[in-house]
PDB file of N, CA and C in Angstrom:
ATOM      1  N   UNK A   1      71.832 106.910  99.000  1.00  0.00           N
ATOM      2  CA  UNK A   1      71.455 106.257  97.757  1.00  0.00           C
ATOM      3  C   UNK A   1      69.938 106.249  97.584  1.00  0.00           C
ATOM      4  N   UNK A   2      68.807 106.244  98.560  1.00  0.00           N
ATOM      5  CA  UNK A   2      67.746 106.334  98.541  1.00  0.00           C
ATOM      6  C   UNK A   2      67.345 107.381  98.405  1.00  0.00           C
ATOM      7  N   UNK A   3      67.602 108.513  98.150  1.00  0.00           N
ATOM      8  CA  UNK A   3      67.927 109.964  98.208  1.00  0.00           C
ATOM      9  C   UNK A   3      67.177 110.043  96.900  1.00  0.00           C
ATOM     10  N   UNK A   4      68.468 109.574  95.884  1.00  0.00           N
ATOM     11  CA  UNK A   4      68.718 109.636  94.792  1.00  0.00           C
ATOM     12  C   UNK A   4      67.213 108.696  93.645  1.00  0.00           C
ATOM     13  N   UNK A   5      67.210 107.769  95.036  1.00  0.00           N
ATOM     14  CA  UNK A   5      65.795 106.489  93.757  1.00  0.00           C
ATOM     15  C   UNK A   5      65.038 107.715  93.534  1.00  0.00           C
ATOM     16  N   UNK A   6      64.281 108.372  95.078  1.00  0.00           N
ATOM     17  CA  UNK A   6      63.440 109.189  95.499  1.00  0.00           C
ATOM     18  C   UNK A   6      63.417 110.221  94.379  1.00  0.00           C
ATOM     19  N   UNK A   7      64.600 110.608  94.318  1.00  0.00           N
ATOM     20  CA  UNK A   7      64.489 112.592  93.282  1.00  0.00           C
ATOM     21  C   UNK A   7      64.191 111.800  91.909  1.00  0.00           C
ATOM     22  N   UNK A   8      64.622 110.375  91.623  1.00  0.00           N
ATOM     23  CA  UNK A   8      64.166 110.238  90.119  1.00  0.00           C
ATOM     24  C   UNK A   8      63.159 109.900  90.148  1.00  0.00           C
ATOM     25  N   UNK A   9      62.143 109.115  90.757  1.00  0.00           N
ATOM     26  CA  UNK A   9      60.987 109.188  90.277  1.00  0.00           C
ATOM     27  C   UNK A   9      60.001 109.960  90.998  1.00  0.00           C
ATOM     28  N   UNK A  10      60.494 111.071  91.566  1.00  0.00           N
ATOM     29  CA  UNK A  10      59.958 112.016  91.386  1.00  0.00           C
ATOM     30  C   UNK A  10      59.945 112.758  90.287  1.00  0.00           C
ATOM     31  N   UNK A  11      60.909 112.966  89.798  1.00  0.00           N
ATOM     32  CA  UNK A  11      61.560 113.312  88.166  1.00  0.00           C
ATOM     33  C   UNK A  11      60.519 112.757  87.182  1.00  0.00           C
ATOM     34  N   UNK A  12      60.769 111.637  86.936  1.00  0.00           N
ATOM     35  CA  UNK A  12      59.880 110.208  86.272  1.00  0.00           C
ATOM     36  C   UNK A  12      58.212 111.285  86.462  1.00  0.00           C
ATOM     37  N   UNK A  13      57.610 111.392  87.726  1.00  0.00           N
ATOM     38  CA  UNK A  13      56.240 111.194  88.159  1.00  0.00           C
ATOM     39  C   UNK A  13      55.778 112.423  87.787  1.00  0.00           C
ATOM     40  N   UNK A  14      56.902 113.534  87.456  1.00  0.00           N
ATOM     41  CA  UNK A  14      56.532 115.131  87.280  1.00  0.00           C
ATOM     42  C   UNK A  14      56.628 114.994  85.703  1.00  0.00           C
ATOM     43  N   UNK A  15      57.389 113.701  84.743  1.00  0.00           N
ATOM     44  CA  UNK A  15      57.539 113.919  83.563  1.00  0.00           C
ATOM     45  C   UNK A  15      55.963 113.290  83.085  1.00  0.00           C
ATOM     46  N   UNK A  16      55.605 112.447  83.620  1.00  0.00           N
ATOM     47  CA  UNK A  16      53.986 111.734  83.468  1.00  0.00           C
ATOM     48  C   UNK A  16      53.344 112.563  83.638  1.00  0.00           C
ATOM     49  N   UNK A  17      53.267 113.312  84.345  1.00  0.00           N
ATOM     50  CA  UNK A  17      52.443 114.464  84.494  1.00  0.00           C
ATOM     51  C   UNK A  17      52.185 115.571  83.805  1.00  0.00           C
ATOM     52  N   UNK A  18      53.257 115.678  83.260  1.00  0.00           N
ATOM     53  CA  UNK A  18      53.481 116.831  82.318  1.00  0.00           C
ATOM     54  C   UNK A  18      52.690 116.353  80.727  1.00  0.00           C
ATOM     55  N   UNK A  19      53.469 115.190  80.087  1.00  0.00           N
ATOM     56  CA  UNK A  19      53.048 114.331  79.105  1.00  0.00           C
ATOM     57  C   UNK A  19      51.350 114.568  79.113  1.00  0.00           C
ATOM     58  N   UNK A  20      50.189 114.675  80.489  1.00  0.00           N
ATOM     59  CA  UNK A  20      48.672 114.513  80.713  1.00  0.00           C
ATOM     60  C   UNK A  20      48.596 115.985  80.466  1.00  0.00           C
ATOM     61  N   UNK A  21      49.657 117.328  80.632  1.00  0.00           N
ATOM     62  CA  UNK A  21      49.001 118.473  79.864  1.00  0.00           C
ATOM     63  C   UNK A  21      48.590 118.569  78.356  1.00  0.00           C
ATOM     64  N   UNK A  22      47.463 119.107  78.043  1.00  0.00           N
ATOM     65  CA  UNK A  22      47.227 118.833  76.953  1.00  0.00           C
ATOM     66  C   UNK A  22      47.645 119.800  76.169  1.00  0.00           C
ATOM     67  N   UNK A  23      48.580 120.909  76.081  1.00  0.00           N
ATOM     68  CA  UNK A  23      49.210 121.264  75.020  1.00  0.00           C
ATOM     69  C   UNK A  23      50.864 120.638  74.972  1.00  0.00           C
ATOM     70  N   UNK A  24      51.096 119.799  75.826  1.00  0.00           N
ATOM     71  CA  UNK A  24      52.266 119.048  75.117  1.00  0.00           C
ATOM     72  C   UNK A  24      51.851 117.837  75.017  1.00  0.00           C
ATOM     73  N   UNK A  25      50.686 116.924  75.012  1.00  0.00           N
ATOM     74  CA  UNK A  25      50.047 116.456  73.982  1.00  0.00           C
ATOM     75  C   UNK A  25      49.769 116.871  72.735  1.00  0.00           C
ATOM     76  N   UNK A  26      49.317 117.829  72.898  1.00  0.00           N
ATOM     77  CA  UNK A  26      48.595 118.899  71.254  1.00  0.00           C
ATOM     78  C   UNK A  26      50.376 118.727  70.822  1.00  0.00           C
ATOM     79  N   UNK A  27      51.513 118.770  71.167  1.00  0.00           N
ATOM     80  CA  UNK A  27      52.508 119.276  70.433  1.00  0.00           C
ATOM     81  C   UNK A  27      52.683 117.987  69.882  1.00  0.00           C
ATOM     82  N   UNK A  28      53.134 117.042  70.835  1.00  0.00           N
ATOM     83  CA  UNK A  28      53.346 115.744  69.858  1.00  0.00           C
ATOM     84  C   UNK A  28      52.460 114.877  68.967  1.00  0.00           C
ATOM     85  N   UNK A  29      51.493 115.324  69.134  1.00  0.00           N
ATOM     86  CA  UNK A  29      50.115 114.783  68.147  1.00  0.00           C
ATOM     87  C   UNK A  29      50.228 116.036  66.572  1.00  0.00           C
ATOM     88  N   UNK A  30      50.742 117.160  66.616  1.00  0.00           N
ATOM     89  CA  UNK A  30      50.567 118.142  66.244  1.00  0.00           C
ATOM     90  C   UNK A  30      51.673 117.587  64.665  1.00  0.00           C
ATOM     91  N   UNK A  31      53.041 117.599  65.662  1.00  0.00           N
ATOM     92  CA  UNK A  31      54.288 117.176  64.773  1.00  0.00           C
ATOM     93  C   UNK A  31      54.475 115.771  64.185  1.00  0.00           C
ATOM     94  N   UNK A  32      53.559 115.023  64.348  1.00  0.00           N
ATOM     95  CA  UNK A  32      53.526 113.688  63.708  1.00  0.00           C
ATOM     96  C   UNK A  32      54.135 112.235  65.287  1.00  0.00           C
ATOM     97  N   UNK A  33      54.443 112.678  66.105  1.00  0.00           N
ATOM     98  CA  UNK A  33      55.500 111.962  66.886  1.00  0.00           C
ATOM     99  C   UNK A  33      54.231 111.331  67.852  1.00  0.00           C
ATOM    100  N   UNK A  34      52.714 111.234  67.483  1.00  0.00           N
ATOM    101  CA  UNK A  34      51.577 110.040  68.159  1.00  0.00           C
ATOM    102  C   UNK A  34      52.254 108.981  68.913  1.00  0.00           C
ATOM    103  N   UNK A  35      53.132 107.777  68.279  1.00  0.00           N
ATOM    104  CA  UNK A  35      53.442 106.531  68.667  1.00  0.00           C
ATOM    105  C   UNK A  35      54.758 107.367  69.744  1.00  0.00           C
ATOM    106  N   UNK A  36      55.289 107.830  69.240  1.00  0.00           N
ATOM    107  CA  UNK A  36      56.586 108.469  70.151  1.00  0.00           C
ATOM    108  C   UNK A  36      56.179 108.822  72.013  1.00  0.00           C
ATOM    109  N   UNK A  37      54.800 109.643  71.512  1.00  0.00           N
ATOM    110  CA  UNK A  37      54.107 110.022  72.797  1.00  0.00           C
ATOM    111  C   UNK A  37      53.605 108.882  73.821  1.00  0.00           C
ATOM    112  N   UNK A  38      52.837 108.223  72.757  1.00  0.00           N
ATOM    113  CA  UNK A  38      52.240 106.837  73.442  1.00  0.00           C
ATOM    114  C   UNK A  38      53.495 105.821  73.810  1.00  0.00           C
ATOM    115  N   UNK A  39      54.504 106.106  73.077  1.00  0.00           N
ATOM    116  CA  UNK A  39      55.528 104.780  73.842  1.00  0.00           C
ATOM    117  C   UNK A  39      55.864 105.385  75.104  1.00  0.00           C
ATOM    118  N   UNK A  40      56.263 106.601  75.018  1.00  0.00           N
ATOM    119  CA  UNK A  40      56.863 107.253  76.201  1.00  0.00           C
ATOM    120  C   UNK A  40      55.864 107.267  77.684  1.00  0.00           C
ATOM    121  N   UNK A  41      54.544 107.671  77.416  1.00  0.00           N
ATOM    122  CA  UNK A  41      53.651 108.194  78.552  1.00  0.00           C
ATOM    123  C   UNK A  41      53.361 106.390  78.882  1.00  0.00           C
ATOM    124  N   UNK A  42      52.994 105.332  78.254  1.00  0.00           N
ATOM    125  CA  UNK A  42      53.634 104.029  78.798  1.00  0.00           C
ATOM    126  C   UNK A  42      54.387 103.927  79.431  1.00  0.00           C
ATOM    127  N   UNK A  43      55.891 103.733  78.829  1.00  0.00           N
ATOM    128  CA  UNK A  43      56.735 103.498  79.623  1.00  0.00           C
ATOM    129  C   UNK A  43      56.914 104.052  81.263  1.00  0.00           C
ATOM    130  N   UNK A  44      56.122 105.350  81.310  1.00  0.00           N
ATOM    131  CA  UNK A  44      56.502 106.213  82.785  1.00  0.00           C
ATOM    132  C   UNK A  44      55.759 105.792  83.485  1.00  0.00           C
ATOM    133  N   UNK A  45      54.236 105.275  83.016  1.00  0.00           N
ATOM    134  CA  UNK A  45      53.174 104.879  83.757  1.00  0.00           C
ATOM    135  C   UNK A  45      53.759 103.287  84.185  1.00  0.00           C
ATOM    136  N   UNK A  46      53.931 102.470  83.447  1.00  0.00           N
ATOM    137  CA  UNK A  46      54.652 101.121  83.778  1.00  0.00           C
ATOM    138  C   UNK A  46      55.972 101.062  84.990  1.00  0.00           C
ATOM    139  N   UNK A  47      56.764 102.652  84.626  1.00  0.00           N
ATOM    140  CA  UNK A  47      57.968 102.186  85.285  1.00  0.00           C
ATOM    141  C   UNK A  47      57.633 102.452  86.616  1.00  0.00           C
ATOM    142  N   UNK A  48      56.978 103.725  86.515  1.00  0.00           N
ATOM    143  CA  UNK A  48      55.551 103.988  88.351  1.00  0.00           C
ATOM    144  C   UNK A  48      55.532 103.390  88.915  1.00  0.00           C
ATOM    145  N   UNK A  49      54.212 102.308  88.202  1.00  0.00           N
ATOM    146  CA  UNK A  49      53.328 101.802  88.806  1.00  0.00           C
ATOM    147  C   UNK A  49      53.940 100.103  89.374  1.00  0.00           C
ATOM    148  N   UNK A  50      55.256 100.146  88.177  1.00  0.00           N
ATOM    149  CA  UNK A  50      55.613  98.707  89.207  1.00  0.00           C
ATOM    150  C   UNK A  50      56.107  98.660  90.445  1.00  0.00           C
ATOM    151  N   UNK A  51      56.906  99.410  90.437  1.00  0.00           N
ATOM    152  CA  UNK A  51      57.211  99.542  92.913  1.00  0.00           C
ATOM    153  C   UNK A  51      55.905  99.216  93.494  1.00  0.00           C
ATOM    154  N   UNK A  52      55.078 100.428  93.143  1.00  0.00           N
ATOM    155  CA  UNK A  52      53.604 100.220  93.436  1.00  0.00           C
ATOM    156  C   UNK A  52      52.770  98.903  93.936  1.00  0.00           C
ATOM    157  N   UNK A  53      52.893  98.736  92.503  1.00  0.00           N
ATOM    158  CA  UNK A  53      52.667  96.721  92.496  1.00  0.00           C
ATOM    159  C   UNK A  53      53.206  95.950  93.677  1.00  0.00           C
ATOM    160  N   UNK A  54      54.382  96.429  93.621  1.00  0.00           N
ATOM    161  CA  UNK A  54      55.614  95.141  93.794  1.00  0.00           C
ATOM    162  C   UNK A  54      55.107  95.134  95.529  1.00  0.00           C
ATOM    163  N   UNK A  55      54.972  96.416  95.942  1.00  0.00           N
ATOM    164  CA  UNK A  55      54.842  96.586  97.283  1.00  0.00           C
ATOM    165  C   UNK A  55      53.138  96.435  97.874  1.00  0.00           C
ATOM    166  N   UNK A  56      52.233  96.458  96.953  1.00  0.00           N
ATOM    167  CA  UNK A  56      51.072  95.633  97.656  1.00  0.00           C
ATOM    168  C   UNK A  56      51.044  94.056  97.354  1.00  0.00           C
ATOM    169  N   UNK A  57      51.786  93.710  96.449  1.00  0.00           N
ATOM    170  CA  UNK A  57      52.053  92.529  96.545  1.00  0.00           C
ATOM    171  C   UNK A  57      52.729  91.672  97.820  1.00  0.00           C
ATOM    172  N   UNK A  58      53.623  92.483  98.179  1.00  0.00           N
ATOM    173  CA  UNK A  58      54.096  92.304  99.290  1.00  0.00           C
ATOM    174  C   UNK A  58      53.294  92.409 100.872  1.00  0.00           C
ATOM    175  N   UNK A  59      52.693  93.558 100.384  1.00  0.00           N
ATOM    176  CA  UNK A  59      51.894  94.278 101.841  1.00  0.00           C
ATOM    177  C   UNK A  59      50.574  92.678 101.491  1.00  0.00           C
ATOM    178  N   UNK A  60      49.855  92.690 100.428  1.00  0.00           N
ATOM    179  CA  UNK A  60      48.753  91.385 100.561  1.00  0.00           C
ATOM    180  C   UNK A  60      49.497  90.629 100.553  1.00  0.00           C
ATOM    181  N   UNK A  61      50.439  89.922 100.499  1.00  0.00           N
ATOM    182  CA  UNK A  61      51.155  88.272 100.607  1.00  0.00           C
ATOM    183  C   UNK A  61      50.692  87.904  99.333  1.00  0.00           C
ATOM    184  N   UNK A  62      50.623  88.696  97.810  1.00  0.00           N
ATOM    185  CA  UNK A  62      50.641  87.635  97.116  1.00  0.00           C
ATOM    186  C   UNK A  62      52.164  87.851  96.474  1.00  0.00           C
ATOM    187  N   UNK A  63      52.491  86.486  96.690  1.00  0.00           N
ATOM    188  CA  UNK A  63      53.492  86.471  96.339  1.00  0.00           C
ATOM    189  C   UNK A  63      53.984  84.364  96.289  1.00  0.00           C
ATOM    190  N   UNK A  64      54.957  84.322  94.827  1.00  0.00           N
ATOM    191  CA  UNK A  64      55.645  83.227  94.671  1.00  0.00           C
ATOM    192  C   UNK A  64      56.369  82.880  95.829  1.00  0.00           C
ATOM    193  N   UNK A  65      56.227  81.707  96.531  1.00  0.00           N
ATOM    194  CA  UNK A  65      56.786  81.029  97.617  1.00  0.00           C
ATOM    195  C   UNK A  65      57.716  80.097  97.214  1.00  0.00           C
ATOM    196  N   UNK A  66      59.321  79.823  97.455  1.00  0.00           N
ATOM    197  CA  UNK A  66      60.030  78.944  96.665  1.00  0.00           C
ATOM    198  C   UNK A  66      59.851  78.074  97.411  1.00  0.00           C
ATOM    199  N   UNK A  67      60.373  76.843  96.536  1.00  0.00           N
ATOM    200  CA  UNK A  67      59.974  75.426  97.063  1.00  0.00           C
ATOM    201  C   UNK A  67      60.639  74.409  96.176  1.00  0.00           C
ATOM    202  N   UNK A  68      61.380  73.431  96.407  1.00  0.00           N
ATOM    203  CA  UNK A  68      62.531  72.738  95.581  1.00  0.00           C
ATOM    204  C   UNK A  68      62.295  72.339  94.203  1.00  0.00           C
ATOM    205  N   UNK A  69      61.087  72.698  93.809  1.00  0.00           N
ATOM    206  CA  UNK A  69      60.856  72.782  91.903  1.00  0.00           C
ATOM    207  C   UNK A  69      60.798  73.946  91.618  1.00  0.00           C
ATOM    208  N   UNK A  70      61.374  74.792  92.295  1.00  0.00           N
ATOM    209  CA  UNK A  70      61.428  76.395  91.819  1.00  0.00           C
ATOM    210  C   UNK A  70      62.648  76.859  91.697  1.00  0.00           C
ATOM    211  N   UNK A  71      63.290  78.034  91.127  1.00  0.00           N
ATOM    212  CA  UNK A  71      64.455  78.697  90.647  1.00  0.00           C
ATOM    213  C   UNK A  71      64.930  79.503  91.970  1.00  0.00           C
ATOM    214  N   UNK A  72      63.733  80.539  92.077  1.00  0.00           N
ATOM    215  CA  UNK A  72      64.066  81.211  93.388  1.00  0.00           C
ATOM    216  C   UNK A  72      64.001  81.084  94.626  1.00  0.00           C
ATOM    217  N   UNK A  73      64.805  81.761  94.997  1.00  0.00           N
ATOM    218  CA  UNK A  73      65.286  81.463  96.269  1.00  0.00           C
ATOM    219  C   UNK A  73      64.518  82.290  97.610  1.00  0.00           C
ATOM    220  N   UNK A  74      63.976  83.292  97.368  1.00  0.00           N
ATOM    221  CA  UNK A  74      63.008  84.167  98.069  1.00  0.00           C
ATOM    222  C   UNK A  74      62.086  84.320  97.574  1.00  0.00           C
ATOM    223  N   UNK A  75      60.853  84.956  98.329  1.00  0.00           N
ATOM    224  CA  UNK A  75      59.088  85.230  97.621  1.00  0.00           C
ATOM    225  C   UNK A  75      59.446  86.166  96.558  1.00  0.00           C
ATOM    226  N   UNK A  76      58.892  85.836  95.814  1.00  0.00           N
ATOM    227  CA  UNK A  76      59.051  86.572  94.325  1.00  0.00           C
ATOM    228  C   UNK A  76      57.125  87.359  94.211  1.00  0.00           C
ATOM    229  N   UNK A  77      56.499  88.488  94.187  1.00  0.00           N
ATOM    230  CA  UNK A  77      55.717  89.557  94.286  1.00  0.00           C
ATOM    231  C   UNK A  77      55.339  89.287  92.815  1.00  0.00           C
ATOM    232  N   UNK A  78      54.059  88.692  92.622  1.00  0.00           N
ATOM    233  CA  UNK A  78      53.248  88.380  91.285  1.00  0.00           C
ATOM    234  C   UNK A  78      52.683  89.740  90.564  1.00  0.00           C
ATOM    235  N   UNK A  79      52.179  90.928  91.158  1.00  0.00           N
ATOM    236  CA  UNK A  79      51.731  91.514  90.820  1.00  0.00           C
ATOM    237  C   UNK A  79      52.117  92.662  89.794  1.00  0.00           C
ATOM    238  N   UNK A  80      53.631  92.318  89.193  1.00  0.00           N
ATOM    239  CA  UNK A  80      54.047  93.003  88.221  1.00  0.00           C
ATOM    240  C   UNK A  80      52.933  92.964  87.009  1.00  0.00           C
ATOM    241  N   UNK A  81      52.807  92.179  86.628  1.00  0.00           N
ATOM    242  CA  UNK A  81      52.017  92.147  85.703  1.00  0.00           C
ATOM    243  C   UNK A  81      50.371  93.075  85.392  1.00  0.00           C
ATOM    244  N   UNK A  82      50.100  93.297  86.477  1.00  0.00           N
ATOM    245  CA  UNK A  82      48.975  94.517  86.399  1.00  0.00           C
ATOM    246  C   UNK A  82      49.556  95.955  86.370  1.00  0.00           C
ATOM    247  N   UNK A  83      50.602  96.438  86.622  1.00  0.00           N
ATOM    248  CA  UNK A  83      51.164  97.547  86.557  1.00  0.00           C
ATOM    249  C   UNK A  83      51.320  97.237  84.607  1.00  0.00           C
ATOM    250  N   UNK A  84      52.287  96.315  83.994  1.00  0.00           N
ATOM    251  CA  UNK A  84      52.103  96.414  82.562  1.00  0.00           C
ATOM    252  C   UNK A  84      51.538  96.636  82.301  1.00  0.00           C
ATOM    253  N   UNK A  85      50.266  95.821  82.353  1.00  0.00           N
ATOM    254  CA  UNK A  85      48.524  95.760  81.922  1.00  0.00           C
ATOM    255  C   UNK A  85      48.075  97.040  82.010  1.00  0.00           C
ATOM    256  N   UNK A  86      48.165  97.657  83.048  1.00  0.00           N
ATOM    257  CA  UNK A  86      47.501  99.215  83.151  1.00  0.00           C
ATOM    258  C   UNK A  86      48.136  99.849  82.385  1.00  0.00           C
ATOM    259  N   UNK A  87      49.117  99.709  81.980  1.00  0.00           N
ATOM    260  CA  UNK A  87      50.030 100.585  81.367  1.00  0.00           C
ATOM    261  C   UNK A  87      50.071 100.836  79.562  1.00  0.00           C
ATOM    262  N   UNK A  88      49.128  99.873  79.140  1.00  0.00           N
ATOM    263  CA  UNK A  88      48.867  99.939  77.499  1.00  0.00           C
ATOM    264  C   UNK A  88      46.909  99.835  77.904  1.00  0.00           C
ATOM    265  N   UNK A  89      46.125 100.049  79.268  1.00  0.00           N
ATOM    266  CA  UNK A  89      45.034 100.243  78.947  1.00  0.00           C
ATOM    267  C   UNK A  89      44.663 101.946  78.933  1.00  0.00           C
TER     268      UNK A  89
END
């Protein structure tokens, strides 16, 4: 099953990549589809970069600690939120 995470975002990381050549930029800027491009090359960079996150969050200890005014039940990894952030800068 880990096989499988692996070949997709590798998949995912070769489609981001592709999106940064600039004649399939030039194509979707070309045909009107701008916002189409920009939602998409987002989304791949976001969906990346959150494991990313999730796992130096983990590797530095920052992370939500539960405690009986909290929901969860295990450390919950704060650093999702900079993978978004990078992801519309």
């Amino acid at each position: 099953m880990k096989s499988f995470k692996t070949i997709g975002y590798v998949l995912l990381a070769a489609g981001a990549g592709l999106l940064f050549h600039p004649a399939v930029k030039g194509w979707f800027f070309q045909i009107g589809y701008r916002w189409c491009y920009l939602l998409l090359f987002s989304f791949l960079v976001c969906f990346l970069a959150t494991p990313l996150a999730r796992g130096m969050a983990k590797r530095f200890k920052v992370l939500d600690y539960p405690d009986p005014r909290k929901v969860h039940l295990v450390p919950t990894p704060l650093l999702g939120g900079v993978a978004v952030a990078g992801s519309f800068a």
